[in-house]
Structure formats: C-alpha cells, structure tokens
PDB file of N, CA and C in Angstrom:
ATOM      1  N   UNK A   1       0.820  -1.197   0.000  1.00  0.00           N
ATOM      2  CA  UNK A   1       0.000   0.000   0.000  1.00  0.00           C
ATOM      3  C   UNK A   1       0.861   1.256   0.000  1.00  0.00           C
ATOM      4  N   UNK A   2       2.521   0.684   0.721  1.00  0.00           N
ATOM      5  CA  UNK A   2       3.003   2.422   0.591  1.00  0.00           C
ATOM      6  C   UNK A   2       3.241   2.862  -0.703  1.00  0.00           C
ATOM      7  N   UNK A   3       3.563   1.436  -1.261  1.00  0.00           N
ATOM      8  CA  UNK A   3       4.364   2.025  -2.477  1.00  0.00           C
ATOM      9  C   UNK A   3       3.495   2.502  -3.492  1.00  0.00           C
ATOM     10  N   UNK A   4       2.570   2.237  -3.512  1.00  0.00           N
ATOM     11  CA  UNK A   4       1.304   2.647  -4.394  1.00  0.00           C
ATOM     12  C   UNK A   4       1.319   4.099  -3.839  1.00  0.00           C
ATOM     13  N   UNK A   5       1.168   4.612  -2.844  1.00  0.00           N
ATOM     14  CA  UNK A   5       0.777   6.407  -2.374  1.00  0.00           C
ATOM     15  C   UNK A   5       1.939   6.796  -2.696  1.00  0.00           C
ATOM     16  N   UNK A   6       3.540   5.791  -2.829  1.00  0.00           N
ATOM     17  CA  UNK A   6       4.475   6.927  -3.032  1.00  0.00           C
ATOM     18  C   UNK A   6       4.667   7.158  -4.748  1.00  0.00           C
ATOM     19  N   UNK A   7       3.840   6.120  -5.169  1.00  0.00           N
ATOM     20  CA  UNK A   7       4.352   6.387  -6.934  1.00  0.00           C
ATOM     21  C   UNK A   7       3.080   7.393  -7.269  1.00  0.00           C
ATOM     22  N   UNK A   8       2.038   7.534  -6.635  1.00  0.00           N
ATOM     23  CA  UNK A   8       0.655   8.037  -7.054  1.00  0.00           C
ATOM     24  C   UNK A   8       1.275   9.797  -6.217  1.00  0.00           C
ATOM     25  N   UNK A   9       1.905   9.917  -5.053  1.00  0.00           N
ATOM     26  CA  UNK A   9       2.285  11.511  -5.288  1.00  0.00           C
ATOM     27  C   UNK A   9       3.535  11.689  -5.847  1.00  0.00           C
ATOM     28  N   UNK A  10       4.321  11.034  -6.315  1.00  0.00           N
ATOM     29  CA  UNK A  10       5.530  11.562  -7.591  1.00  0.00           C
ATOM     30  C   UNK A  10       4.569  11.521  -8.571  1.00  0.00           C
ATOM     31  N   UNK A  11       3.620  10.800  -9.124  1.00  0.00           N
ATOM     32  CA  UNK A  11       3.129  11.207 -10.225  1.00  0.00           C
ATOM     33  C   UNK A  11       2.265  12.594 -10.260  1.00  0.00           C
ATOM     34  N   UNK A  12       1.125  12.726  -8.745  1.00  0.00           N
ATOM     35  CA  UNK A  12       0.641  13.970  -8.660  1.00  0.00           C
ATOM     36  C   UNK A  12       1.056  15.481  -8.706  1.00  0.00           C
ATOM     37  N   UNK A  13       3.306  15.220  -8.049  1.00  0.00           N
ATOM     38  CA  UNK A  13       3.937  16.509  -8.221  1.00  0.00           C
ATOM     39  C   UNK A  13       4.579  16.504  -9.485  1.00  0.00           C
ATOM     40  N   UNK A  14       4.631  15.477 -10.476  1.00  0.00           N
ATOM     41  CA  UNK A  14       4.754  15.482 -12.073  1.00  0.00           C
ATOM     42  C   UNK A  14       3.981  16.434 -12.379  1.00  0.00           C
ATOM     43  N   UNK A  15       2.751  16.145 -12.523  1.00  0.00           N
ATOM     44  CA  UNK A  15       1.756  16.832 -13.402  1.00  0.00           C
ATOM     45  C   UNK A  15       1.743  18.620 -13.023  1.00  0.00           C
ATOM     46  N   UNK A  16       2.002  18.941 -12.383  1.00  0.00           N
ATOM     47  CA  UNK A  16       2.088  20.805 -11.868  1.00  0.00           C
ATOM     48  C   UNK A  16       3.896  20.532 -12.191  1.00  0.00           C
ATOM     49  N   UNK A  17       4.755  20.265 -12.281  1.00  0.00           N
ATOM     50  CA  UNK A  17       6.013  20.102 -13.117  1.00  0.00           C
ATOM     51  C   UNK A  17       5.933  19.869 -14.599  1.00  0.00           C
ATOM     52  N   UNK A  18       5.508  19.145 -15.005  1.00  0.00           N
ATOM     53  CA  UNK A  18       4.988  19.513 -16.501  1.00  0.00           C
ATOM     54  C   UNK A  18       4.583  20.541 -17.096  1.00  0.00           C
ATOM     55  N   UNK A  19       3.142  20.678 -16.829  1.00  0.00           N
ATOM     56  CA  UNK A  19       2.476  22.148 -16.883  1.00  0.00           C
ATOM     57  C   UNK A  19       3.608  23.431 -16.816  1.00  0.00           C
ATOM     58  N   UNK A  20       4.020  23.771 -15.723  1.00  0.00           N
ATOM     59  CA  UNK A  20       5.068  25.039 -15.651  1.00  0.00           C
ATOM     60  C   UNK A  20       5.804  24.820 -16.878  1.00  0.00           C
ATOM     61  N   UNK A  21       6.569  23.326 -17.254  1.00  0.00           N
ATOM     62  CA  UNK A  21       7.492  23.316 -18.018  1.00  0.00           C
ATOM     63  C   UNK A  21       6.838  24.137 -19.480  1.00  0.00           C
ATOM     64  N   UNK A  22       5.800  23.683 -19.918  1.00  0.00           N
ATOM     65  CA  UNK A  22       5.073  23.538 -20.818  1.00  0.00           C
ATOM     66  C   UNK A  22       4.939  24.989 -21.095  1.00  0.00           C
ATOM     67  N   UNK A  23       3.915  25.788 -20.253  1.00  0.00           N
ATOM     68  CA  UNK A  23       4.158  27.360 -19.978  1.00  0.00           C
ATOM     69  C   UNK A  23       5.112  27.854 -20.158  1.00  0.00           C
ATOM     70  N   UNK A  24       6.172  27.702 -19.799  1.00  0.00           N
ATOM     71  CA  UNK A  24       7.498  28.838 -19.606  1.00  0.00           C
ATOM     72  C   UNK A  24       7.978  28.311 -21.204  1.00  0.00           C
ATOM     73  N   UNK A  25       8.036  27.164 -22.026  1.00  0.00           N
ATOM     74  CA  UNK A  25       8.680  26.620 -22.631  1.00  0.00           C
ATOM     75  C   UNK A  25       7.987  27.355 -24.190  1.00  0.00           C
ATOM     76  N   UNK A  26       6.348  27.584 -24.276  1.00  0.00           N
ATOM     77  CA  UNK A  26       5.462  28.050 -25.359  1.00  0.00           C
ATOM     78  C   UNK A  26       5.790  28.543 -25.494  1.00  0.00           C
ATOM     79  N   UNK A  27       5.980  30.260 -25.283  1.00  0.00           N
ATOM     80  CA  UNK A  27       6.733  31.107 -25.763  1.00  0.00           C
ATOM     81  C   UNK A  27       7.685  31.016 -26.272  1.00  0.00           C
ATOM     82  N   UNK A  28       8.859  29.669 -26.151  1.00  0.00           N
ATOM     83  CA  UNK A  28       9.840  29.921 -27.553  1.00  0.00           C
ATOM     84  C   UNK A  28       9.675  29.275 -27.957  1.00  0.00           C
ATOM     85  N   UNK A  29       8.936  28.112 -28.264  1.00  0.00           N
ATOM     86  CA  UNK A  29       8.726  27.849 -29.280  1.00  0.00           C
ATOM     87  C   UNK A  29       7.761  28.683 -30.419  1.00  0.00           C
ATOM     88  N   UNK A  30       6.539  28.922 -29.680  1.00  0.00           N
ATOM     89  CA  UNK A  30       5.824  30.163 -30.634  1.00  0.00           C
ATOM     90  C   UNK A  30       6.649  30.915 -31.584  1.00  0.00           C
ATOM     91  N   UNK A  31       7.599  31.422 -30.838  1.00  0.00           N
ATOM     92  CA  UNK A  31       8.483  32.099 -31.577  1.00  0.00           C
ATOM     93  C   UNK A  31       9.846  31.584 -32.522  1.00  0.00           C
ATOM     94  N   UNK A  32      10.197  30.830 -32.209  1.00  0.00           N
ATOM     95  CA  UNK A  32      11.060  30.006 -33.026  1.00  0.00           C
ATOM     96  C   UNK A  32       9.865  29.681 -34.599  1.00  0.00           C
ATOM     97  N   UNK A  33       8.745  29.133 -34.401  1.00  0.00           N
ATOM     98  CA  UNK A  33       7.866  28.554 -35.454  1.00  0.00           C
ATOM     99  C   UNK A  33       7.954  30.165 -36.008  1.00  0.00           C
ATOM    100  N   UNK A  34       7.387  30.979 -35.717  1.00  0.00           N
ATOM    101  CA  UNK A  34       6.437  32.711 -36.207  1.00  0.00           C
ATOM    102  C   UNK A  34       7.964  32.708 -36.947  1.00  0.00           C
ATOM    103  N   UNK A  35       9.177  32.749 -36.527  1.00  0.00           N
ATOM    104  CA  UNK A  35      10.259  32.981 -37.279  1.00  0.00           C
ATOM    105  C   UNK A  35      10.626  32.429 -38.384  1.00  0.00           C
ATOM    106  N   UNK A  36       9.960  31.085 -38.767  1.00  0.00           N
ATOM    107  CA  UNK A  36      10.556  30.257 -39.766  1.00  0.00           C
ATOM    108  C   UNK A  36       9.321  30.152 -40.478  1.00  0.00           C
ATOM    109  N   UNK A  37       8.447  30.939 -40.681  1.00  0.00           N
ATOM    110  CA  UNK A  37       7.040  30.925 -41.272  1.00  0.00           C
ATOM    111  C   UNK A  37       7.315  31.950 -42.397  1.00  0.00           C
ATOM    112  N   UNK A  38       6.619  32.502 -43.427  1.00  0.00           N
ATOM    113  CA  UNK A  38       6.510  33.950 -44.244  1.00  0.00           C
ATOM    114  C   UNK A  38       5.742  34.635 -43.434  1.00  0.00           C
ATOM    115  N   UNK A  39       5.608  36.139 -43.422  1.00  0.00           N
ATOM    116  CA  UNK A  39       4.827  37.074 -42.878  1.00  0.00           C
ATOM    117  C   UNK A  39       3.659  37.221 -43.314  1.00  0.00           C
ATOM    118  N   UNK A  40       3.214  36.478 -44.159  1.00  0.00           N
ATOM    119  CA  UNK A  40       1.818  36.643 -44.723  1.00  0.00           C
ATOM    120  C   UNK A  40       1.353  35.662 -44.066  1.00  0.00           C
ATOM    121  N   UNK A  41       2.121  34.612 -43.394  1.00  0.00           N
ATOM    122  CA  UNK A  41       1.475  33.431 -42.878  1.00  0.00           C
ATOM    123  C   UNK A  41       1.615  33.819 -40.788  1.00  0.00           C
ATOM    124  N   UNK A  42       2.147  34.417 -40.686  1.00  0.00           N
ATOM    125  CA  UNK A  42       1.914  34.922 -39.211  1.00  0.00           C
ATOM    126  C   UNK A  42       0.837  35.053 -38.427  1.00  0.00           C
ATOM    127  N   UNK A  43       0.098  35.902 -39.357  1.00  0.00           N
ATOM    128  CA  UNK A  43      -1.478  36.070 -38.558  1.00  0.00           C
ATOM    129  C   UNK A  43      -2.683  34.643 -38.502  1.00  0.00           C
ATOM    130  N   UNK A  44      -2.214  33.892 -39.705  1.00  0.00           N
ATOM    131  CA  UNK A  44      -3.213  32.221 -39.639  1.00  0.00           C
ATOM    132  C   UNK A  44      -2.069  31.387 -38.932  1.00  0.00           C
ATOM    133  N   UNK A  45      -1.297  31.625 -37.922  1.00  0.00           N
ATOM    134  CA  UNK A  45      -0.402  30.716 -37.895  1.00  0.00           C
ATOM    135  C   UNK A  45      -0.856  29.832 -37.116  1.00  0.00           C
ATOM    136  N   UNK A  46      -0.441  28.413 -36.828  1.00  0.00           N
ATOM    137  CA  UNK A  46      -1.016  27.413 -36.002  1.00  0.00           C
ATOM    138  C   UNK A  46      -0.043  26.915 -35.138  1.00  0.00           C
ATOM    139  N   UNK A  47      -0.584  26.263 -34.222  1.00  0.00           N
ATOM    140  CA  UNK A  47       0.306  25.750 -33.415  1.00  0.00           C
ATOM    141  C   UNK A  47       1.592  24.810 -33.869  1.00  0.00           C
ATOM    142  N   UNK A  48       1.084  24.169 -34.909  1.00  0.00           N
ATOM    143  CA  UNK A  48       2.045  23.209 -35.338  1.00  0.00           C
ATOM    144  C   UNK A  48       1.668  23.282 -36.658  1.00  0.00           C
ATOM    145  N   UNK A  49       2.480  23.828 -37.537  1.00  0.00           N
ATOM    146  CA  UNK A  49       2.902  24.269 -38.584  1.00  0.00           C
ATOM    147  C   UNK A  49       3.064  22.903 -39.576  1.00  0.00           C
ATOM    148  N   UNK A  50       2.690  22.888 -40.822  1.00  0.00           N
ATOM    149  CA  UNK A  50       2.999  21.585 -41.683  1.00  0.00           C
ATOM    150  C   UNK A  50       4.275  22.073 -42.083  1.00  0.00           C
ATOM    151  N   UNK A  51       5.382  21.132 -41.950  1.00  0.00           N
ATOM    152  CA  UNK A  51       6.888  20.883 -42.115  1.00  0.00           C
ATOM    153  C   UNK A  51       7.188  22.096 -43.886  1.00  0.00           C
ATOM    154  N   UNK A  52       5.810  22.266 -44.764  1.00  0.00           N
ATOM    155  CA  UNK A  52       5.974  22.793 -46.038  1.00  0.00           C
ATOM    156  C   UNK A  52       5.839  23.863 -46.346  1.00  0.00           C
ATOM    157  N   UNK A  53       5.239  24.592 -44.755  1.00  0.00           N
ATOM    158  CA  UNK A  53       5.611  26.320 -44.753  1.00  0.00           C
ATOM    159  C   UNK A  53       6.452  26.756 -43.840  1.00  0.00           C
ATOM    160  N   UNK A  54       7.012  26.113 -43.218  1.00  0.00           N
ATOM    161  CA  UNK A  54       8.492  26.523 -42.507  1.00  0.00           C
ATOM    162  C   UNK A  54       9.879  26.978 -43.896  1.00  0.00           C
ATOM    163  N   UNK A  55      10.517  27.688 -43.664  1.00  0.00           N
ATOM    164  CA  UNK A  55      11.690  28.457 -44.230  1.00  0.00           C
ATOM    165  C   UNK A  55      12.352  29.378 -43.376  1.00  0.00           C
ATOM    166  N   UNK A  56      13.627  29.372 -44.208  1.00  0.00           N
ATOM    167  CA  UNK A  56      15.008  30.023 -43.127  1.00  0.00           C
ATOM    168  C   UNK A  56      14.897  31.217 -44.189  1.00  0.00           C
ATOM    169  N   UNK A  57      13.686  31.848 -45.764  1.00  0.00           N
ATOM    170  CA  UNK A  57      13.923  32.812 -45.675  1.00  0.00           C
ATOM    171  C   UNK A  57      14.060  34.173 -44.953  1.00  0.00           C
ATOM    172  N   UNK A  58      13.534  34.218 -43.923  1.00  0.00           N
ATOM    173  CA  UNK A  58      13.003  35.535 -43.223  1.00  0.00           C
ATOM    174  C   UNK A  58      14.250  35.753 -42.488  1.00  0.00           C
ATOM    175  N   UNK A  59      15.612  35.022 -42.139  1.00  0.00           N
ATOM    176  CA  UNK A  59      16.794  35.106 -41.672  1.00  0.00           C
ATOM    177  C   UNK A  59      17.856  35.725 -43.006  1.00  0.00           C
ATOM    178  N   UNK A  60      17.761  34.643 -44.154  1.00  0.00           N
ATOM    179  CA  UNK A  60      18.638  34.937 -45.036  1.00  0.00           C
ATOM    180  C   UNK A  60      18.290  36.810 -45.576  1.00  0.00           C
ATOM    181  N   UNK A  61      17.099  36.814 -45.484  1.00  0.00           N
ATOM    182  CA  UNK A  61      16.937  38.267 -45.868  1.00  0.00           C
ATOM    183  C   UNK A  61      17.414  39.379 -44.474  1.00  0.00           C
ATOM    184  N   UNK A  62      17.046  39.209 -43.439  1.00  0.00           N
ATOM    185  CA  UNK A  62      18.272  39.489 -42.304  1.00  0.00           C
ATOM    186  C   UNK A  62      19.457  39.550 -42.696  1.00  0.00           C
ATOM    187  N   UNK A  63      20.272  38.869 -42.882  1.00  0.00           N
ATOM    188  CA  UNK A  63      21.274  38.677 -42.582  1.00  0.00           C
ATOM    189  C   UNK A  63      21.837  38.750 -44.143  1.00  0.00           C
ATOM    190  N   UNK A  64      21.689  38.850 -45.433  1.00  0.00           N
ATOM    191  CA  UNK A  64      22.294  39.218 -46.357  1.00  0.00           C
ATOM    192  C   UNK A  64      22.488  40.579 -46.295  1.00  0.00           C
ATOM    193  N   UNK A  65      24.386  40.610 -46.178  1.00  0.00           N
ATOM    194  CA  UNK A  65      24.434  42.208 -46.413  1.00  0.00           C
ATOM    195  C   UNK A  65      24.465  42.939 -47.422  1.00  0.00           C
ATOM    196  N   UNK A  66      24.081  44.620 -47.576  1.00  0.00           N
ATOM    197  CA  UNK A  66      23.995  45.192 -48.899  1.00  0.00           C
ATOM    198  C   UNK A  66      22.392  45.276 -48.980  1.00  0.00           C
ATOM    199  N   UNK A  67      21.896  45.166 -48.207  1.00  0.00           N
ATOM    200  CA  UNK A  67      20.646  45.971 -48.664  1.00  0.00           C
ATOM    201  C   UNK A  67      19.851  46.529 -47.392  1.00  0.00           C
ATOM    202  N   UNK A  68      20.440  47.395 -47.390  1.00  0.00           N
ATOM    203  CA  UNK A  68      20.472  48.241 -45.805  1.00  0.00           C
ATOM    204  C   UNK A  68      19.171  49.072 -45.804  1.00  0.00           C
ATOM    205  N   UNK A  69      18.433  48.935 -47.143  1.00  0.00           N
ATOM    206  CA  UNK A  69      17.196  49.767 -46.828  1.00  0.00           C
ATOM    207  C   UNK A  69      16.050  48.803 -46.373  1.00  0.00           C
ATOM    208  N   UNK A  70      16.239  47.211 -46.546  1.00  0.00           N
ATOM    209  CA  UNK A  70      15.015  46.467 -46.252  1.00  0.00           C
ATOM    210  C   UNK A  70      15.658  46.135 -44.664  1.00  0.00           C
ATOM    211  N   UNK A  71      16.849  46.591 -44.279  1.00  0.00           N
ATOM    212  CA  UNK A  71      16.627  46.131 -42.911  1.00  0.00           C
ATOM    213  C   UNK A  71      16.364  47.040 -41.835  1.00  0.00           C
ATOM    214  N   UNK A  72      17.017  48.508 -42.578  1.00  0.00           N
ATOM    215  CA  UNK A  72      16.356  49.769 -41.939  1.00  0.00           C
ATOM    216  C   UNK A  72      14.803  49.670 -41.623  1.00  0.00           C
ATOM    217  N   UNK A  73      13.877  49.093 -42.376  1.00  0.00           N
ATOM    218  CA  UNK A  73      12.513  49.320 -42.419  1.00  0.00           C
ATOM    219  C   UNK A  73      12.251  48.205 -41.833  1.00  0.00           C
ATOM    220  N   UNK A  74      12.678  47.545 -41.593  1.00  0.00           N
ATOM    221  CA  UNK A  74      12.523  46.469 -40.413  1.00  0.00           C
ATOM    222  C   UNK A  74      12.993  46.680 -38.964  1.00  0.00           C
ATOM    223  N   UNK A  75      13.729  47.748 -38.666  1.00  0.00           N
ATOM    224  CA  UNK A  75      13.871  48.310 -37.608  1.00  0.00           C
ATOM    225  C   UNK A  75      14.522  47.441 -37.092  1.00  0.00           C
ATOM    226  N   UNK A  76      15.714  47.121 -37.627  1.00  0.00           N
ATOM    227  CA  UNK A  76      16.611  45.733 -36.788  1.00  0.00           C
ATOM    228  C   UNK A  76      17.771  46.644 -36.422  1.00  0.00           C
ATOM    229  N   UNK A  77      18.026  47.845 -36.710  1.00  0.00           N
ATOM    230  CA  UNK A  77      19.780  48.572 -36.591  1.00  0.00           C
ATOM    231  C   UNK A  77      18.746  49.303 -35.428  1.00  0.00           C
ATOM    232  N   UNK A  78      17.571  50.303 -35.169  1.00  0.00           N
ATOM    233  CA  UNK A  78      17.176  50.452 -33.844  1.00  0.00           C
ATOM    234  C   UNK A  78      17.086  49.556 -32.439  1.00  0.00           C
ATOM    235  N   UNK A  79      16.656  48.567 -32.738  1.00  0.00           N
ATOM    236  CA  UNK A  79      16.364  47.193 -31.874  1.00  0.00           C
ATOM    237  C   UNK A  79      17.637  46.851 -31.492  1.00  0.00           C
ATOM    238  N   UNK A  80      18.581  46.884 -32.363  1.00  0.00           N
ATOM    239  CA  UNK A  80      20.367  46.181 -31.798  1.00  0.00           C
ATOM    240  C   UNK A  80      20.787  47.652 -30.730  1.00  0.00           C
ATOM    241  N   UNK A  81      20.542  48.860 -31.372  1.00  0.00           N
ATOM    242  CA  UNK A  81      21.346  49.577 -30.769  1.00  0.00           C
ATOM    243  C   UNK A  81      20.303  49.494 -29.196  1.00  0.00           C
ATOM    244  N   UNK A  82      19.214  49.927 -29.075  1.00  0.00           N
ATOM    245  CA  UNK A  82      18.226  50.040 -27.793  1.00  0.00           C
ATOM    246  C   UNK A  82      19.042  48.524 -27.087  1.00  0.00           C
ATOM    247  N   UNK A  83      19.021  47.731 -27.941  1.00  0.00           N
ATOM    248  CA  UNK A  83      19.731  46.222 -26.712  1.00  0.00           C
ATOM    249  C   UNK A  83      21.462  46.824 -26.039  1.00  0.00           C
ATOM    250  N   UNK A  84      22.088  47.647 -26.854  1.00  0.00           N
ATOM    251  CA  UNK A  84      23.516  47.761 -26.620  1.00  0.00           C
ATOM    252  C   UNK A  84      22.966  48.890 -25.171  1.00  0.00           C
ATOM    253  N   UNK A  85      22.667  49.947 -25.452  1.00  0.00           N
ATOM    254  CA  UNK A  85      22.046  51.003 -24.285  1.00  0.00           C
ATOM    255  C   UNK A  85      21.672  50.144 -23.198  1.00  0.00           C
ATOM    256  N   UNK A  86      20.934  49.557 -23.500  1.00  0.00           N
ATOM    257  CA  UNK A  86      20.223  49.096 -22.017  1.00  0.00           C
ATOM    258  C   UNK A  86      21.003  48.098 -21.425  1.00  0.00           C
ATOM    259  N   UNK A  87      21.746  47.342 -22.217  1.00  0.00           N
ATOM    260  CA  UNK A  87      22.796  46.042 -21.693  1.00  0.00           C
ATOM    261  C   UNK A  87      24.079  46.952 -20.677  1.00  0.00           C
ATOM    262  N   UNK A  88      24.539  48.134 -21.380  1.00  0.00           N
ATOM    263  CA  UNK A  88      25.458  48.778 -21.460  1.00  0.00           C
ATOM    264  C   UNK A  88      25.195  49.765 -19.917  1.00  0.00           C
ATOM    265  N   UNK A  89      24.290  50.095 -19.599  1.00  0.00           N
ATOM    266  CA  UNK A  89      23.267  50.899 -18.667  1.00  0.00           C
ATOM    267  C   UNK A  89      23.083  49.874 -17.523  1.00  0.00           C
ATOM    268  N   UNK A  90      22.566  48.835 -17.869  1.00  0.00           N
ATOM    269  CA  UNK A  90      22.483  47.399 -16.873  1.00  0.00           C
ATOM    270  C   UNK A  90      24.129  47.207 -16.418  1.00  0.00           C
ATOM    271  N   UNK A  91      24.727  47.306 -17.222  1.00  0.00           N
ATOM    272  CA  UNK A  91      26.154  46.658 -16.614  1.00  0.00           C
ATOM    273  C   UNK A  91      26.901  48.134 -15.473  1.00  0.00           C
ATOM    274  N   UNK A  92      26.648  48.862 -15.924  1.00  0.00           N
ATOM    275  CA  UNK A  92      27.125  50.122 -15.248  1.00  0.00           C
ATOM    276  C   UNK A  92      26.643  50.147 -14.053  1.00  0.00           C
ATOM    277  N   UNK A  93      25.408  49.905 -14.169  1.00  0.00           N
ATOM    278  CA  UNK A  93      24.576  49.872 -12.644  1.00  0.00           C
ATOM    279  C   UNK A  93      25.208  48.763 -11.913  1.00  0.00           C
ATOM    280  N   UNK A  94      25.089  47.515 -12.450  1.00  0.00           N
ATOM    281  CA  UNK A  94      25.482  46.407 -11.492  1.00  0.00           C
ATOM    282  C   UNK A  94      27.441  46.683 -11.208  1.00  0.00           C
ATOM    283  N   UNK A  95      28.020  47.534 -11.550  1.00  0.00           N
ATOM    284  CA  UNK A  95      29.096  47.808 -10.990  1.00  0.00           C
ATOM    285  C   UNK A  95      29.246  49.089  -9.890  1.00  0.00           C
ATOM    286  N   UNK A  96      28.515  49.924 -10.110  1.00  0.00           N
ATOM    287  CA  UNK A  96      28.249  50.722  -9.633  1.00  0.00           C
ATOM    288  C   UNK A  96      27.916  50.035  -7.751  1.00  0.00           C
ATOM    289  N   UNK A  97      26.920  49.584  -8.293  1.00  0.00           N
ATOM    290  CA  UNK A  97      26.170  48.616  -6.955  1.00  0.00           C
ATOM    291  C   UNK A  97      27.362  47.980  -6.489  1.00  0.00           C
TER     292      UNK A  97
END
C-alpha cells in the first residue's frame, strides 16, 4: 500500500512540473515557429505548422548584407542599438552597486 501512495504523489507533483514546463517553454517555441514561417502566414499561424511552410527565408533576408534599406525598415539597426544602451546601462549599474 506504501508504495502505491508513493508512486501516485511523484506522479501527482509530475503533473504541476509539466504544466510550468510547458508554460514557460510556449513562448519559444511560438516564436522560433512565427520565425521560420513567411509574414503573410503569421497572422493564420497554427500551433504546429505543416513541415511545407516553414523556411530560413526571413533570416537569409536578415542577414544578407547590402541591402540596408530592407533592414532599416525592419527596424533591426534600432532594436540592436536600444539592446547595446540598455545592456550597457544594466552593466554600469550592477558595478556601480
């Protein structure tokens, strides 16, 4: 009889260990998928994506240099610099402290 109550509450503190995992874990995946999708497909996007609209274009166009006006308008040279400020601002403080 013990061993039955002790496998039945490791399994009961599983299940609220799962869950959290599951929670904290959605968000990147959400985002990992939204990244490897086209932008026209963002707004119907589904949880689980068929393997035949996933693509690494939306990176290669990132990351090919020489065309500094489609990444300007993507607001990726604002977004890097606001991360350098605030990283840069964060580190000052925690020395400071």
């Amino acid at each position: 009889m013990y061993v039955r109550s002790s496998v039945l509450n490791k399994i009961l503190l599983m299940i609220p260990a799962i869950l959290i995992t599951l929670w904290v874990l959605l968000p990147i995946y959400w985002m990992i998928v939204a990244s490897l999708v086209p932008e026209v497909q963002i707004s119907r996007l589904n949880l689980f994506p068929r393997l035949d609209q996933l693509s690494l274009q939306n990176y290669v166009e990132l990351l090919t240099p020489g065309d500094i006006i489609q990444v300007k308008s993507r607001g990726l040279q604002k977004y890097l610099w606001n991360s350098v400020v605030i990283a840069s601002f964060v580190t000052l403080l925690s020395l400071i402290a």
